[in-house]
Protein backbone atom coordinates (compact mmCIF):
# COMPACT_ATOMS: atom_id res chain seq x y z
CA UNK A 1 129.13 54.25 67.68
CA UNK A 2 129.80 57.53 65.76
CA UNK A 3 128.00 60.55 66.68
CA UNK A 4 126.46 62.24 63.61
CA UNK A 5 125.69 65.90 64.17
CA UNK A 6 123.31 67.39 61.91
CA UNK A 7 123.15 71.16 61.53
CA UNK A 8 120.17 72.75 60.93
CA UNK A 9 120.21 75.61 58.14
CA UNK A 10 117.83 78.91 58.22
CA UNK A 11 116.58 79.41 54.69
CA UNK A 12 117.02 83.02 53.33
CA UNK A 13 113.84 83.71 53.61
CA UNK A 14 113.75 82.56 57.63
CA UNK A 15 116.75 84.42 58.49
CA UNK A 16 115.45 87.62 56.68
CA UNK A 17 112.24 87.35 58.49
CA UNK A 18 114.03 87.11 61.78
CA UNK A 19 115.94 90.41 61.13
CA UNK A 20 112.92 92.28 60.29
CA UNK A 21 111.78 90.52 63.70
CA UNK A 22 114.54 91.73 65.90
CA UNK A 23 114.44 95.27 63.71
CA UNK A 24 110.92 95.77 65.02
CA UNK A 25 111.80 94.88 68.41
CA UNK A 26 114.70 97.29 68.52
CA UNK A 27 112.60 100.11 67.41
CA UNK A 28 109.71 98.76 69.92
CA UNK A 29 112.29 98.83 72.56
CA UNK A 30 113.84 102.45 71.69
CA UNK A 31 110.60 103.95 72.01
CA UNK A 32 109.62 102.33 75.17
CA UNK A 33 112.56 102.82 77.34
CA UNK A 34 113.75 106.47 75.67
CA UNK A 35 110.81 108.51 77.49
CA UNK A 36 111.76 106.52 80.38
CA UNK A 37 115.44 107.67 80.30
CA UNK A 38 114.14 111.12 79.35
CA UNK A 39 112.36 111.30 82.54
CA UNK A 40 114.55 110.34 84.72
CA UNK A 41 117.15 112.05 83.36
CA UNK A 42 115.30 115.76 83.46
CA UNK A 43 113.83 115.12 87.16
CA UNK A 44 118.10 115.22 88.06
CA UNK A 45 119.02 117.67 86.31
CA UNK A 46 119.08 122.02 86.49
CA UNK A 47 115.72 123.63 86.44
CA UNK A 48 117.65 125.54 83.96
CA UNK A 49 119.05 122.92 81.79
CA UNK A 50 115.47 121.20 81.54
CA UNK A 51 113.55 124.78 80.52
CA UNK A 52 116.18 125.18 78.28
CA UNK A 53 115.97 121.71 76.56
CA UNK A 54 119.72 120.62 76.65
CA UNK A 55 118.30 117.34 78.34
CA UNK A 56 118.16 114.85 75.64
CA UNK A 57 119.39 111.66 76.84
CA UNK A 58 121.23 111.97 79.75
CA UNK A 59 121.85 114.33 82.91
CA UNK A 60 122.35 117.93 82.21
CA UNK A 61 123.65 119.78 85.33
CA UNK A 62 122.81 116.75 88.16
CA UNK A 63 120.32 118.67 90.73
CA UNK A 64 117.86 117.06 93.14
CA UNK A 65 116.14 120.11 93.85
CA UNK A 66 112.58 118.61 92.11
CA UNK A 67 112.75 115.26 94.78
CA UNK A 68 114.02 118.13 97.75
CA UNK A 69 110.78 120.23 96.84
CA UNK A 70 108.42 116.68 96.63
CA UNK A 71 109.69 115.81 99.97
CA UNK A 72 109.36 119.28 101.40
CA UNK A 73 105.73 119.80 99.75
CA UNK A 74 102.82 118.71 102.37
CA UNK A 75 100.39 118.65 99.64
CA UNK A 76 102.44 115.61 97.64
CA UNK A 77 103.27 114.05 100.78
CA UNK A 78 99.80 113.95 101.89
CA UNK A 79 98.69 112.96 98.68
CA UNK A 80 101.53 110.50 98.03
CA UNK A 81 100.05 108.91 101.32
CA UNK A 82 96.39 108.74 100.05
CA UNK A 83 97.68 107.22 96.86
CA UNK A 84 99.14 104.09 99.07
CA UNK A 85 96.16 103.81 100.80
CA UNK A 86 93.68 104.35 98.77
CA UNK A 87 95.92 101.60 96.76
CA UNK A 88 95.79 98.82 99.47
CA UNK A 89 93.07 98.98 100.49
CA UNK A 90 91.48 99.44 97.38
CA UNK A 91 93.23 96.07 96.04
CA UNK A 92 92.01 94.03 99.01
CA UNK A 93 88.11 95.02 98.83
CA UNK A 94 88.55 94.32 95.00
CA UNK A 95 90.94 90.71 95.08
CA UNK A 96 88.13 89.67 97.77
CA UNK A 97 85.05 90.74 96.03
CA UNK A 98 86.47 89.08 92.83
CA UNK A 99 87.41 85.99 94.28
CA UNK A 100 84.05 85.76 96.13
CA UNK A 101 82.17 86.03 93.05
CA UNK A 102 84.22 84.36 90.46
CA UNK A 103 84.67 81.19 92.48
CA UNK A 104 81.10 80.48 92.78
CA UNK A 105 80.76 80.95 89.17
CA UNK A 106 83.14 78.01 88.37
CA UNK A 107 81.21 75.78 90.38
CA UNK A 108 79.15 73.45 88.20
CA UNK A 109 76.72 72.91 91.69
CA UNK A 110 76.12 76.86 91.54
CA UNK A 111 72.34 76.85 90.16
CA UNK A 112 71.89 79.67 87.73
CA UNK A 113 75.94 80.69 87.26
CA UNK A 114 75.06 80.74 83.29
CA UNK A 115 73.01 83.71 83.61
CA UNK A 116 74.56 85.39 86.07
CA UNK A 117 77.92 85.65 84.09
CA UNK A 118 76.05 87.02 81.49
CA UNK A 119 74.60 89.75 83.47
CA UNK A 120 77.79 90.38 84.50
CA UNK A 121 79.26 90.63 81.35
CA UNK A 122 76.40 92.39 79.78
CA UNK A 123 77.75 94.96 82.10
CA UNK A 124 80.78 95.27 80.10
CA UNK A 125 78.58 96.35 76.73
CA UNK A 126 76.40 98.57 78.45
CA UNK A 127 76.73 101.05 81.72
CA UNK A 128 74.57 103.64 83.25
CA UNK A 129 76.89 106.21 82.65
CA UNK A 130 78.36 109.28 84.91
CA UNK A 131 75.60 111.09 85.85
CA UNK A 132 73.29 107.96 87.37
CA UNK A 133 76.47 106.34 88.69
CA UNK A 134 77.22 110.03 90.26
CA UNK A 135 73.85 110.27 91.92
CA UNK A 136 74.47 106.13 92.92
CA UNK A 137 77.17 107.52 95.31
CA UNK A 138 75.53 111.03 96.30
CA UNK A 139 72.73 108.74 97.67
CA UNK A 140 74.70 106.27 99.25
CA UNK A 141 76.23 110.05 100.85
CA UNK A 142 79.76 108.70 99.46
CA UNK A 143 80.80 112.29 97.97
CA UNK A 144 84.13 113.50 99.35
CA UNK A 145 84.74 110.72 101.37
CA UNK A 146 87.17 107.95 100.71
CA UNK A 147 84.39 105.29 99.96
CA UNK A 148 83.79 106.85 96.28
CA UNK A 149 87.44 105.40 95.63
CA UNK A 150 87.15 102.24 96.56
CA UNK A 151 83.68 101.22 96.04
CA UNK A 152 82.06 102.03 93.04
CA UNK A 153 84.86 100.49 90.86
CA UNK A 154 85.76 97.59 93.17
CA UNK A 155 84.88 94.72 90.98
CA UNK A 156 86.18 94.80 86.95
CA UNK A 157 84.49 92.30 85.05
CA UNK A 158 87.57 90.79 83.06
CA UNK A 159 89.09 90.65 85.76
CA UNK A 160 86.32 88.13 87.49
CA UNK A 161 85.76 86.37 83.84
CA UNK A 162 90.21 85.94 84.18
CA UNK A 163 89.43 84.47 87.85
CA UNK A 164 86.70 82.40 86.83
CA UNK A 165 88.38 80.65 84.39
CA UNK A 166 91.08 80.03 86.39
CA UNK A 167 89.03 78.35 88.99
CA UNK A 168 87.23 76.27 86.22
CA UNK A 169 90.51 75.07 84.96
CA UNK A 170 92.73 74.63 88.14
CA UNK A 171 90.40 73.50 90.92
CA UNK A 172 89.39 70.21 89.93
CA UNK A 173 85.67 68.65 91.07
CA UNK A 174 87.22 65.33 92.58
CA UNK A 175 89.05 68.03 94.97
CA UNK A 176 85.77 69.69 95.91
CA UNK A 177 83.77 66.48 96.23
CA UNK A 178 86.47 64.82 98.71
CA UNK A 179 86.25 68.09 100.48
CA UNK A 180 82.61 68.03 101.03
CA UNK A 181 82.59 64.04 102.32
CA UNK A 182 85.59 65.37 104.92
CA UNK A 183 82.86 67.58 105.84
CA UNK A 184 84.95 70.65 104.65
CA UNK A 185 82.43 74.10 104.51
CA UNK A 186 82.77 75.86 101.38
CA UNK A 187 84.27 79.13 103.30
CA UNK A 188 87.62 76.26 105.34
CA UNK A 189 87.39 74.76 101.29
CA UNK A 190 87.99 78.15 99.96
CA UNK A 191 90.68 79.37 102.20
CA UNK A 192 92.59 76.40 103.25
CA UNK A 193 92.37 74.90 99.50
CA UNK A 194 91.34 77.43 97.14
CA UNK A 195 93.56 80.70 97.84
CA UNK A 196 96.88 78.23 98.48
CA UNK A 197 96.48 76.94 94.53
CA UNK A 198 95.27 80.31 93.29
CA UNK A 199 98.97 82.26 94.02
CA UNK A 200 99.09 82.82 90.27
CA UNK A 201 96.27 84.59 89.67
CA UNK A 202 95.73 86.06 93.06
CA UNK A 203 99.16 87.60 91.65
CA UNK A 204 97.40 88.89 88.41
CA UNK A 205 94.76 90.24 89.85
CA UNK A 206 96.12 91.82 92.73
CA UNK A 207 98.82 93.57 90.40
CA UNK A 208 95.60 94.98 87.74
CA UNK A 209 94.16 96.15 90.78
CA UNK A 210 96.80 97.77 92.24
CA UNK A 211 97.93 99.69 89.34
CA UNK A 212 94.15 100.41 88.28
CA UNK A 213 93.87 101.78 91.99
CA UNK A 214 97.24 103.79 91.33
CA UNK A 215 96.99 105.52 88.43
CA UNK A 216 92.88 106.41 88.86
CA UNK A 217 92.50 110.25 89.11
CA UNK A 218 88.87 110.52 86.87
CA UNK A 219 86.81 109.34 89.68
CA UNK A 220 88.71 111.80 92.72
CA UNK A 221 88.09 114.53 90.37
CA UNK A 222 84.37 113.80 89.87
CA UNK A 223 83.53 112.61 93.94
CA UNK A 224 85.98 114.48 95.95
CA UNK A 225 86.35 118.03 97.34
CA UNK A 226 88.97 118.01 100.13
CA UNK A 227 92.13 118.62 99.22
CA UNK A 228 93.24 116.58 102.36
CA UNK A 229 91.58 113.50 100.26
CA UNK A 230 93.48 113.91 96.88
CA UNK A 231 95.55 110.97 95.40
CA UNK A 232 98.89 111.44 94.28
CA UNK A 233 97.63 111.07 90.58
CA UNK A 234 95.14 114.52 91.32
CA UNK A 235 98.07 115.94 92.46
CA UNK A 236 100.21 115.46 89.43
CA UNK A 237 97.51 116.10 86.97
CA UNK A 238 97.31 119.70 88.47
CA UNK A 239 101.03 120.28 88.26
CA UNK A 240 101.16 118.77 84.99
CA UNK A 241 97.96 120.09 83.59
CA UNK A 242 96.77 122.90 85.10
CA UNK A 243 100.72 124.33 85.78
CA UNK A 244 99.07 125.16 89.12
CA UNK A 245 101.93 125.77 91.61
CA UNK A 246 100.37 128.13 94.02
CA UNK A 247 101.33 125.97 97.07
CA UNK A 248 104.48 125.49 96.35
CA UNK A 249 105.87 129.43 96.75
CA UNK A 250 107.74 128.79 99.67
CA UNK A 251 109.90 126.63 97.89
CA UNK A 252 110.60 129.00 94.78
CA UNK A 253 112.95 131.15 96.74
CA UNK A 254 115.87 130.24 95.08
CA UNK A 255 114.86 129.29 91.21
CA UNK A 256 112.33 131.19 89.01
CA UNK A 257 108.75 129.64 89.25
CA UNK A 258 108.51 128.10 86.01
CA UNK A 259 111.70 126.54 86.06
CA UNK A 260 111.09 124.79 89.42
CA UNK A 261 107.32 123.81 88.02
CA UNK A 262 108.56 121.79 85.27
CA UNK A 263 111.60 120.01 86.83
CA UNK A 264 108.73 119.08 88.87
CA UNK A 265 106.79 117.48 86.70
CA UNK A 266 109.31 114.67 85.84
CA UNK A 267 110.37 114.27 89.49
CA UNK A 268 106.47 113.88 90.31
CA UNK A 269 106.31 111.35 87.61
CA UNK A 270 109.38 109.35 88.61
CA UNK A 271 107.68 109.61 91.93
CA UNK A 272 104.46 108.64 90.86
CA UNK A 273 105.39 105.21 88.75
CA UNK A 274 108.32 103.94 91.32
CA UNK A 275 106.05 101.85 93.02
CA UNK A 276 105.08 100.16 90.62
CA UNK A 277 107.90 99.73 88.67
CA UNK A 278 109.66 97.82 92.16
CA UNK A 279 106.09 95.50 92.26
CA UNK A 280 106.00 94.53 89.23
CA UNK A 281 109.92 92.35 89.29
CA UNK A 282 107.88 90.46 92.64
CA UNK A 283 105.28 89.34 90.65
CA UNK A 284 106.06 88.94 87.07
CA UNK A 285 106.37 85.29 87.15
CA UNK A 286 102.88 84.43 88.84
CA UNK A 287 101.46 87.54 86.39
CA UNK A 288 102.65 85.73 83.32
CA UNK A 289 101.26 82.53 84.45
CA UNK A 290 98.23 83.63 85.64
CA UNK A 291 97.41 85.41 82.24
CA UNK A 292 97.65 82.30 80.34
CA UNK A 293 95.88 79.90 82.61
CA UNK A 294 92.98 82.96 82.85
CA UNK A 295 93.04 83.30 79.21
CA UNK A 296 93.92 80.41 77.30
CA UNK A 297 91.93 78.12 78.63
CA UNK A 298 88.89 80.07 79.67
C-alpha cells in the first residue's frame, strides 16, 4: 500500500504571526538575560573599569577583588548566614502551616470550610496595616528577635488557596474513605498518603516560600535592631542604597573607596540571587506542574 504524505502549509498570515511571535520573544529574552550578563560581568571585573563604565557586555579587566572583600567582610558573612536560616526555617514553619490548613479545607467532611476560606481570603482585600501589625509583634515581645521573620508572614493566602485546590483535585474521597475503614487517623492519612502524592506542589510552595523568605528585607528593617540579626537582603540594601561602607575600611587599603563600593554591589548581588538561581533547575518540573494542577483546576 502506498504511503501518501501530506504536507501541511502555514498560510501567510500564520507564518507572519509566528515571526512577530519569536520577534517578541527575542526582545523578551534580550532584556531578561542582558542585566544578568551585566552583573556578572561587572562583579569580575576592575573596580576601575566598572566606575569608569567600559563594562558593557562582557569582562573588563577580570578581578575578584568584590567576592575576596564578601568573603573577608564579617558583616556579609554573618548576614549571608541569617539569610539561609532565616530561609529554612522560615520555609518549613510556612509549607507546614499551609499544608495544615489547606488540607482541611479540601475536605468535604470539614464543617464550616466555606466560610472559613472566605475569611481567609477576605484577608487578601483587606489588612490591618503596619502600625497594628507592628504593635501585634511588640506585644507578642517579638521585636529584634528572629521570630518577627518568620512568624508574622508565615502563611500567604494564595499560596493556601494553590494548596487547597490541589488537595481538592488530587486526593480523591474513595482514598480517604478506605483510609478511615483501615482505621487510618487523619494525622498517619496525612503523612503516609497525603505528603507522598503532594511532591508537586509541596515543590511550588516550598520554592514561593523560599524565595519570599530570601529576598524579604521590609519586615528586618521595621522589627529588627541588631546588626548581628540582619539578612543578607538588609545588608545589600545598605550597600546598594545607602552607599554605606563604613565597615568595610579595612578592606579599602588597596583601591579608592568608591571604586571598591560599587564593584561591590554587583558581587553582593551575584551573591545574593545564586541560591536561588541553583534551586530553581531542582524543582522546575514539580513547580510547573504544581502551578497548573493549583490553578487550573481550582
Amino acid at each position: 500500500m502506498a504511503t501518501m504524505k501530506r504536507t501541511i502549509r502555514e498560510s501567510s498570515g500564520d507564518r507572519l504571526f509566528m515571526i512577530v511571535v519569536y520577534t517578541i520573544l527575542t526582545l523578551v529574552l534580550i532584556a531578561v538575560i542582558y542585566p544578568l550578563i551585566y552583573i556578572v560581568s561587572s562583579s569580575i571585573s576592575s573596580p576601575q573599569a566598572v566606575t569608569s563604565g567600559k563594562v558593557w557586555l562582557w569582562p573588563v579587566d577580570i578581578s575578584f577583588q568584590g567576592f575576596k572583600t564578601l568573603l573577608a567582610t564579617p558583616q556579609i558573612i554573618t548576614g549571608y548566614g541569617n539569610s539561609l536560616f532565616y530561609t529554612a526555617v522560615g520555609t518549613f514553619i510556612s509549607v507546614a502551616l499551609t499544608v495544615m490548613i489547606a488540607y482541611p479545607l479540601s475536605r468535604k467532611t470539614f464543617f464550616g470550610r466555606n466560610a472559613l476560606m472566605m475569611l481567609i481570603t477576605f484577608t487578601m482585600i483587606f489588612s490591618g496595616g503596619l502600625i497594628p501589625t507592628y504593635m501585634v509583634v511588640k506585644e507578642l515581645h517579638m521585636i529584634d528577635t528572629r521570630w518577627a521573620l518568620l512568624i508574622p508572614n508565615a502563611i500567604w493566602v494564595w499560596q493556601v488557596i494553590i494548596a487547597r485546590s490541589f488537595f481538592l483535585s488530587s486526593i480523591p474521597e474513595e482514598l480517604i474513605e478506605a483510609s478511615e475503614m483501615d482505621g487510618c487517623s487523619d494525622l498517619r492519612f496525612i503523612w503516609s498518603v497525603v505528603l507522598p502524592l503532594s511532591k508537586p506542589i509541596l515543590a511550588v510552595l516550598v520554592l514561593m516560600y523560599a524565595v519570599g523568605q530570601w529576598n524579604a528585607y521590609f519586615d528586618a528593617l521595621i522589627y529588627l535592631k541588631s546588626a548581628d540579626l540582619f539578612p543578607l537582603q538588609l545588608v545589600l540594601r545598605s550597600i546598594i542604597i545607602q552607599n554605606n561602607s563604613s565597615g568595610l575600611m579595612d578592606a579599602m587599603k588597596m583601591v579608592e573607596r568608591q571604586q571598591l563600593a560599587e564593584l561591590l554591589k554587583y558581587a553582593l548581588i551575584v551573591v545574593a540571587t545564586l541560591p536561588v538561581l541553583i534551586i530553581y533547575p531542582f524543582v522546575q518540573r514539580y513547580f510547573v506542574q504544581g502551578m497548573l494542577v493549583g490553578s487550573v483546576k481550582g
